[in-house]
C-alpha atoms as a PDB file:
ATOM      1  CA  UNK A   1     134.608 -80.640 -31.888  1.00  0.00           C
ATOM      2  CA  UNK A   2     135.244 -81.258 -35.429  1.00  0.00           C
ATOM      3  CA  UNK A   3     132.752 -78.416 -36.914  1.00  0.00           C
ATOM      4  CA  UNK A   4     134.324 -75.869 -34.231  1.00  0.00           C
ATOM      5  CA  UNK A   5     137.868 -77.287 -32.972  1.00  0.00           C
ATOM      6  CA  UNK A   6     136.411 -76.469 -29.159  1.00  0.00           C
ATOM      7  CA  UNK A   7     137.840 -79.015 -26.592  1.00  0.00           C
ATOM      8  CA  UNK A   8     135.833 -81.990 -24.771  1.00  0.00           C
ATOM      9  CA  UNK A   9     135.110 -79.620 -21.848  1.00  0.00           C
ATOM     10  CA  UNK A  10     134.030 -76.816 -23.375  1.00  0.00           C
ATOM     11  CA  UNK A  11     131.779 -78.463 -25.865  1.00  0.00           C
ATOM     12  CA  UNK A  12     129.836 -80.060 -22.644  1.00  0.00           C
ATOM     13  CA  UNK A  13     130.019 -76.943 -20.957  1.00  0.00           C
ATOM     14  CA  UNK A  14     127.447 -75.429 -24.053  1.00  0.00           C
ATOM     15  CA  UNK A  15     124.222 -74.024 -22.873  1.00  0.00           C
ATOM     16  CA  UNK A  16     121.369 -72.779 -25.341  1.00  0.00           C
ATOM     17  CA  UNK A  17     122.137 -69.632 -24.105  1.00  0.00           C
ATOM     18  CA  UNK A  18     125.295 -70.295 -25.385  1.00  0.00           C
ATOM     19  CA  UNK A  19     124.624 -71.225 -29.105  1.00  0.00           C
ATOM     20  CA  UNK A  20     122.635 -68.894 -31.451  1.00  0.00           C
ATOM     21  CA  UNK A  21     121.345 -71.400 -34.522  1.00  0.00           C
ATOM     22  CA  UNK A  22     119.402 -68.214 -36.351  1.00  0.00           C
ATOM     23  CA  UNK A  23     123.111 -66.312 -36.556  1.00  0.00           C
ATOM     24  CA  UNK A  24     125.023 -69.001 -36.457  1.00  0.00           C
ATOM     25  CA  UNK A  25     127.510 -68.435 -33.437  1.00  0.00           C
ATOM     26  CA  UNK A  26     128.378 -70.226 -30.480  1.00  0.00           C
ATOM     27  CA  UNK A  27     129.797 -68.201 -27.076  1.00  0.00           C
ATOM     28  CA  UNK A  28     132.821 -70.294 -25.478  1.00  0.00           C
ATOM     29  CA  UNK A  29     132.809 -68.700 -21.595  1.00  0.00           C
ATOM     30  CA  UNK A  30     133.127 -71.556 -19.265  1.00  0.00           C
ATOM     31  CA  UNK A  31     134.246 -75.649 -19.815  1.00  0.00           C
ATOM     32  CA  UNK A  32     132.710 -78.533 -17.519  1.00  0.00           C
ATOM     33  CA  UNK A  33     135.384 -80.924 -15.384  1.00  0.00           C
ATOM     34  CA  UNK A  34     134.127 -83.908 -13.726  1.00  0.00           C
ATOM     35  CA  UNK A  35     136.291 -84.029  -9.907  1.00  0.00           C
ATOM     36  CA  UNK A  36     137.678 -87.133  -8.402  1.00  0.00           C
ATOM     37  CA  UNK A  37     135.067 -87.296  -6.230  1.00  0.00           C
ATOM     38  CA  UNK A  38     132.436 -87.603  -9.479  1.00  0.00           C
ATOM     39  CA  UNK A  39     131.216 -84.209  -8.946  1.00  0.00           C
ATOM     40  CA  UNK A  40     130.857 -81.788 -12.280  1.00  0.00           C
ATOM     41  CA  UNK A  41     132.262 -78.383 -11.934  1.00  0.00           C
ATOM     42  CA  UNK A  42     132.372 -75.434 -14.420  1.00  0.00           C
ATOM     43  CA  UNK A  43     135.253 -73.290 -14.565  1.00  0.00           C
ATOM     44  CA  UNK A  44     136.483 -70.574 -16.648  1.00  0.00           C
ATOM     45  CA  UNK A  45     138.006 -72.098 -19.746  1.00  0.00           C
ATOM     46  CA  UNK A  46     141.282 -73.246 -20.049  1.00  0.00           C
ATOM     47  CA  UNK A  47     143.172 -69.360 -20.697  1.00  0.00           C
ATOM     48  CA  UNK A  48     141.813 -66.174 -21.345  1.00  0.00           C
ATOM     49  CA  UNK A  49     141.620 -66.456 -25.323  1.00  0.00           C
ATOM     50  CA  UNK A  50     139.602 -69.680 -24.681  1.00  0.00           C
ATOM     51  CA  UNK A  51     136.879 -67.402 -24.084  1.00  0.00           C
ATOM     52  CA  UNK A  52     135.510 -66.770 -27.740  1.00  0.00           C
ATOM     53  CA  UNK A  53     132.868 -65.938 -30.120  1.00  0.00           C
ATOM     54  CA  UNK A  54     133.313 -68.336 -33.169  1.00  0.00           C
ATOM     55  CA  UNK A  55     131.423 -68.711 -35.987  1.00  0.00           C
ATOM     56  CA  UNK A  56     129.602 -72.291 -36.782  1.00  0.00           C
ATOM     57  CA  UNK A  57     129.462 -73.668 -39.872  1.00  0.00           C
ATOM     58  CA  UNK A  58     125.970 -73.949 -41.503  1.00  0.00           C
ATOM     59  CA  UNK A  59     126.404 -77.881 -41.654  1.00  0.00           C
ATOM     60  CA  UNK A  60     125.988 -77.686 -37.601  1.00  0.00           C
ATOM     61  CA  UNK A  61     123.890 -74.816 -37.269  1.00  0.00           C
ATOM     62  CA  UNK A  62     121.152 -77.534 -39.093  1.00  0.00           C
ATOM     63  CA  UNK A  63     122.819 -80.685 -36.803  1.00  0.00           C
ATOM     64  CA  UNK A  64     122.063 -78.356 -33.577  1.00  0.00           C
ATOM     65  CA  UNK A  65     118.646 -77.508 -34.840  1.00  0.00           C
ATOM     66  CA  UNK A  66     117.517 -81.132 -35.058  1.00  0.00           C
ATOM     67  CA  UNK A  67     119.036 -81.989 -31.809  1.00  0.00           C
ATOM     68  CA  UNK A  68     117.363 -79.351 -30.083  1.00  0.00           C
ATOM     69  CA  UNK A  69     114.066 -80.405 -31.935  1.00  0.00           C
ATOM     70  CA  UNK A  70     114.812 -84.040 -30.265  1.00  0.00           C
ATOM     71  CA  UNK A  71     115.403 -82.805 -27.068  1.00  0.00           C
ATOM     72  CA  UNK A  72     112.394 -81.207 -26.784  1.00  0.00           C
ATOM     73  CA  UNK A  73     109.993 -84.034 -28.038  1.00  0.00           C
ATOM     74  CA  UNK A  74     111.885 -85.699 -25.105  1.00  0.00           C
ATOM     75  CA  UNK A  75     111.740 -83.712 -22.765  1.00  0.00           C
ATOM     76  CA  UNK A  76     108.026 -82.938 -23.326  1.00  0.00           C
ATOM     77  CA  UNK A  77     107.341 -86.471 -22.604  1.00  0.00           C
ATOM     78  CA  UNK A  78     108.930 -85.604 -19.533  1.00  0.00           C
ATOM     79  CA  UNK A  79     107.028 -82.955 -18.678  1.00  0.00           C
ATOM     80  CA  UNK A  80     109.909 -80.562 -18.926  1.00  0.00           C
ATOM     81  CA  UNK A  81     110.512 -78.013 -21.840  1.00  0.00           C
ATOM     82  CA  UNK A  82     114.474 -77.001 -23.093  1.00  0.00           C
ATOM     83  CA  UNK A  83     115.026 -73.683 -21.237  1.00  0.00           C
ATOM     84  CA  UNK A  84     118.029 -71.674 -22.174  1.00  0.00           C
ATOM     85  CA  UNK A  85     119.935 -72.422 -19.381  1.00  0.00           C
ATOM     86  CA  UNK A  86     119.563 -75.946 -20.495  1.00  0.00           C
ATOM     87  CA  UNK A  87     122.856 -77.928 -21.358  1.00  0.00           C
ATOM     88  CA  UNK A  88     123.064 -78.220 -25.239  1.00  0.00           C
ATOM     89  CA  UNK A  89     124.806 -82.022 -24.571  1.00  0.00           C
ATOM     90  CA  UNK A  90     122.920 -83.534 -21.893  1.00  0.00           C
ATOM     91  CA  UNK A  91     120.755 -86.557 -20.810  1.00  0.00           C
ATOM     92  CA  UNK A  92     117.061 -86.835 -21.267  1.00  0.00           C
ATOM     93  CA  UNK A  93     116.743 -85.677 -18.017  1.00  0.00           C
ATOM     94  CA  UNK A  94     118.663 -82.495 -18.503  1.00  0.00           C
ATOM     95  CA  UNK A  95     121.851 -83.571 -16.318  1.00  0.00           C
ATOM     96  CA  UNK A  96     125.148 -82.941 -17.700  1.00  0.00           C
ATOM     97  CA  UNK A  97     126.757 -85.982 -19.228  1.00  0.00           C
ATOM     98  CA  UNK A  98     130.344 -87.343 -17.772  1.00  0.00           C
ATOM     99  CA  UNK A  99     133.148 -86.313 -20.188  1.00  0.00           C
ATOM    100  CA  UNK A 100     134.385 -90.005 -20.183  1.00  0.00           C
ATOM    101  CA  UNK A 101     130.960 -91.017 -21.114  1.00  0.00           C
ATOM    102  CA  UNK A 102     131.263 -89.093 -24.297  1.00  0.00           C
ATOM    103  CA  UNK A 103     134.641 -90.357 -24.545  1.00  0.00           C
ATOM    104  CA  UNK A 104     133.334 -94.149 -24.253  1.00  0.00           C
ATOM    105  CA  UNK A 105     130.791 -93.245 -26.819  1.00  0.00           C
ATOM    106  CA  UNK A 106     133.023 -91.705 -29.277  1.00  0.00           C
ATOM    107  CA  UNK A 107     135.391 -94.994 -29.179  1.00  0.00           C
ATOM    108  CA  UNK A 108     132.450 -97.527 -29.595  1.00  0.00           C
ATOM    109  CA  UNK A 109     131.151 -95.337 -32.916  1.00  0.00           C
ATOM    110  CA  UNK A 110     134.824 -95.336 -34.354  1.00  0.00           C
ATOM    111  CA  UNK A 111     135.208 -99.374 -33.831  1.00  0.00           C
ATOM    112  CA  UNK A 112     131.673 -99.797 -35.561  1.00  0.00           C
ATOM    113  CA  UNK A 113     133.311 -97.660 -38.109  1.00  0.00           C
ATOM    114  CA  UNK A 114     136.517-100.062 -38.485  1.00  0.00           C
ATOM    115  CA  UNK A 115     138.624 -97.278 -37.269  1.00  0.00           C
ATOM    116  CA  UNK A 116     141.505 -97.514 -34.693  1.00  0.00           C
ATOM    117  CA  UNK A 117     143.275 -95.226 -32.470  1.00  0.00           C
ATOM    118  CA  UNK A 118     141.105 -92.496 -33.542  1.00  0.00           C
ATOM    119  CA  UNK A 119     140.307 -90.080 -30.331  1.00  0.00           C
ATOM    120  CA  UNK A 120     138.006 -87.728 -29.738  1.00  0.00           C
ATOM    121  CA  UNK A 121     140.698 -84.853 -29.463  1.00  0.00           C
ATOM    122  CA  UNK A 122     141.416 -85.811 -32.778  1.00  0.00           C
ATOM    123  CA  UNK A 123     138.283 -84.749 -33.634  1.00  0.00           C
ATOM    124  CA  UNK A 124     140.118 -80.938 -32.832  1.00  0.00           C
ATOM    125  CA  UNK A 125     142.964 -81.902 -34.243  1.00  0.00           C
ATOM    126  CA  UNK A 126     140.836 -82.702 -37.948  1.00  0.00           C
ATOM    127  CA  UNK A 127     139.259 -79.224 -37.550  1.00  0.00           C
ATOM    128  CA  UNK A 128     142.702 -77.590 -37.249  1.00  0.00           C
ATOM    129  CA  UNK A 129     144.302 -79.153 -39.790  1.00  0.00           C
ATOM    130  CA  UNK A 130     141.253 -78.778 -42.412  1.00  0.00           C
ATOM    131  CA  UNK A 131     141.435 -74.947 -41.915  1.00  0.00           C
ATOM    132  CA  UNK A 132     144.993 -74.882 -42.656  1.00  0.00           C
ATOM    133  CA  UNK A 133     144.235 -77.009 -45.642  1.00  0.00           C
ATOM    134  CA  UNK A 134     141.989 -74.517 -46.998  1.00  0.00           C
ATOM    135  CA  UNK A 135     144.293 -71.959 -46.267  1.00  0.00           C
ATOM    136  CA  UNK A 136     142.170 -70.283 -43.328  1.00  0.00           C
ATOM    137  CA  UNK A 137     144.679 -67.422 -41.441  1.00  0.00           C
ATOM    138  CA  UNK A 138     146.730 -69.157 -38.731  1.00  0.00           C
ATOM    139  CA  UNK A 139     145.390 -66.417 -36.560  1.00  0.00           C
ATOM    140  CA  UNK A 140     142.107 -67.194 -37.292  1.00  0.00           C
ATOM    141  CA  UNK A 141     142.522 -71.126 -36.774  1.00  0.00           C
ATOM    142  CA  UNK A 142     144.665 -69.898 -33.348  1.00  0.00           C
ATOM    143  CA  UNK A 143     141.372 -68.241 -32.524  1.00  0.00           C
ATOM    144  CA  UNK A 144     138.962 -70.947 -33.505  1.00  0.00           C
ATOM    145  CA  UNK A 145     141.047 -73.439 -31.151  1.00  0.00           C
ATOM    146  CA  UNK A 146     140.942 -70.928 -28.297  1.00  0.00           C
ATOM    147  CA  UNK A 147     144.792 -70.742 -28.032  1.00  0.00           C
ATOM    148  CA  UNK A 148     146.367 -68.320 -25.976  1.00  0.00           C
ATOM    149  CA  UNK A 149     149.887 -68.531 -28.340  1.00  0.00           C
ATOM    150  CA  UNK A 150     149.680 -68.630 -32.108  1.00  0.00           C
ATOM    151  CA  UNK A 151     153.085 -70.469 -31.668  1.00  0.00           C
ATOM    152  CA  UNK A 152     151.113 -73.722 -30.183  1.00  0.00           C
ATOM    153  CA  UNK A 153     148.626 -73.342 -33.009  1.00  0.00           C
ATOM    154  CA  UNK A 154     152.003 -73.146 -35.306  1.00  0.00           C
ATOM    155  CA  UNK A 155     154.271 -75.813 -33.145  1.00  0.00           C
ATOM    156  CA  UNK A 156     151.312 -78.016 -33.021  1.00  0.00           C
ATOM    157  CA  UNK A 157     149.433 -78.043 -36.450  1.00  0.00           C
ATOM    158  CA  UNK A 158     152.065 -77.014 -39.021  1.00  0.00           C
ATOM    159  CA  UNK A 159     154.020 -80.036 -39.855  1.00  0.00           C
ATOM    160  CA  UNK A 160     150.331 -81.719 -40.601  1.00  0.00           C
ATOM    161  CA  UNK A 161     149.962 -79.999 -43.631  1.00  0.00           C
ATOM    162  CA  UNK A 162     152.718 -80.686 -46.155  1.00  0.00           C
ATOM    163  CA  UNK A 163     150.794 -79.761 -48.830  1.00  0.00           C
ATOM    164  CA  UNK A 164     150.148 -76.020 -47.422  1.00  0.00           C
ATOM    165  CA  UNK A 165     154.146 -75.945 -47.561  1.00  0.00           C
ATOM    166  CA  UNK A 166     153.839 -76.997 -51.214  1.00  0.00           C
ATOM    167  CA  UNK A 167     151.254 -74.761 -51.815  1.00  0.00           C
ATOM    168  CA  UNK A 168     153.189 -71.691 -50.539  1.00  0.00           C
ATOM    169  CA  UNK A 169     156.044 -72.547 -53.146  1.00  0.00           C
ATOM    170  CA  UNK A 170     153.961 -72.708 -55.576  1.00  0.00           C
ATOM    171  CA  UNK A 171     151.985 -69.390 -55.125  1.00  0.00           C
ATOM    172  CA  UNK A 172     155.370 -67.846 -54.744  1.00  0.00           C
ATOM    173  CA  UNK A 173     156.569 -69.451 -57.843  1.00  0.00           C
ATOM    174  CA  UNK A 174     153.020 -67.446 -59.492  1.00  0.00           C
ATOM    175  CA  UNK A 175     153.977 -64.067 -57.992  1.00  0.00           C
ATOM    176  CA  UNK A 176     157.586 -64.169 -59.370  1.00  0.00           C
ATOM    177  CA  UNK A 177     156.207 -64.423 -63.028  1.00  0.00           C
END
C-alpha cells in the first residue's frame, strides 16, 4: 500500500498473474472481502477507475521478487510450486489471508516501532501525499489511488501538503521574472 497507494482489499486480492516483476506493473481488476459469515469473496473493485494498470516502483519490484523467491522455497517443502493463479499475499499453504489479520499484523509492527495511531490505510494515505510532495500530476496520483473523482483525490489529499502550496507561489514568483 505504501509503494502503490492500492487499498487493503485490493492488495490481498493480487495474484501472480496479476503482478509483472520483469516490467514492473501490477493489474488492479478485482479486491478480496472477508463476509460476516468468515467467508472470502472477490468482487470487482471498489468503482470502475479502481480497475488500473499502475506502474511499481523498482524498490518493490525487488521486495516482490524476494517474496516470491520465499514462497516458493516454502511451498516446495510443501510439495506445492507458486502457480500464477497463486495469491501474491497468502499463507504457506496458499489460502488467502483475513484482511484483519493483516490489519493485526500491521499494528503489532508499528508498536514494536514506538509508533501510535498509525493505520494501515495510512499506509495509502503516505503514498498519496509523497506524490504530491514530489509534485506527481494530481491526475496521475487520482489514478494511482484508483479514484473515480479527482475531486476526492483533491478534497482528500490537498490540505496535507502545505508545502506544495508554497511551492506553487514560489514557481509563480520564478515565471513572473
Amino acid at each position: 500500500m505504501l509503494f502503490t497507494g492500492c487499498r487493503r482489499s485490493e492488495a490481498l486480492a493480487l495474484s501472480w498473474r496479476d503482478v509483472d516483476l520483469a516490467s514492473g506493473y501490477a493489474s488492479i481488476n478485482r479486491s478480496m472481502h472477508q463476509l460476516r459469515d468468515g467467508r472470502i469473496v472477490f468482487r470487482q473493485p471498489k468503482t470502475p477507475r479502481s480497475r488500473r494498470l499502475m506502474s511499481l516502483p523498482p524498490s518493490c519490484t525487488q521486495v516482490l521478487g524476494q517474496h516470491k523467491q520465499t514462497l516458493e522455497t516454502i511451498r516446495r517443502t510443501l510439495g506445492r510450486k507458486v502457480v500464477e493463479d497463486d495469491l501474491v499475499f497468502s499463507q504457506a499453504d496458499g489460502s488467502p489471508y483475513l484482511p484483519d489479520t493483516i490489519t493485526h499484523a500491521w499494528i503489532k509492527v508499528i508498536r514494536r516501532l514506538g509508533l501510535r495511531g498509525v493505520r494501515l490505510h495510512d499506509a495509502r494515505h503516505t503514498h498519496a501525499t509523497l506524490m504530491l510532495k514530489a509534485n506527481v500530476h494530481p491526475e496521475v496520483v487520482q489514478h494511482r489511488l484508483g479514484h473515480s473523482s479527482i475531486t476526492t483525490t483533491i478534497d482528500t489529499y490537498s490540505h496535507m501538503v502545505p508545502e506544495v502550496e508554497k511551492m506553487a507561489a514560489l514557481k509563480f514568483d520564478e515565471g513572473l521574472k
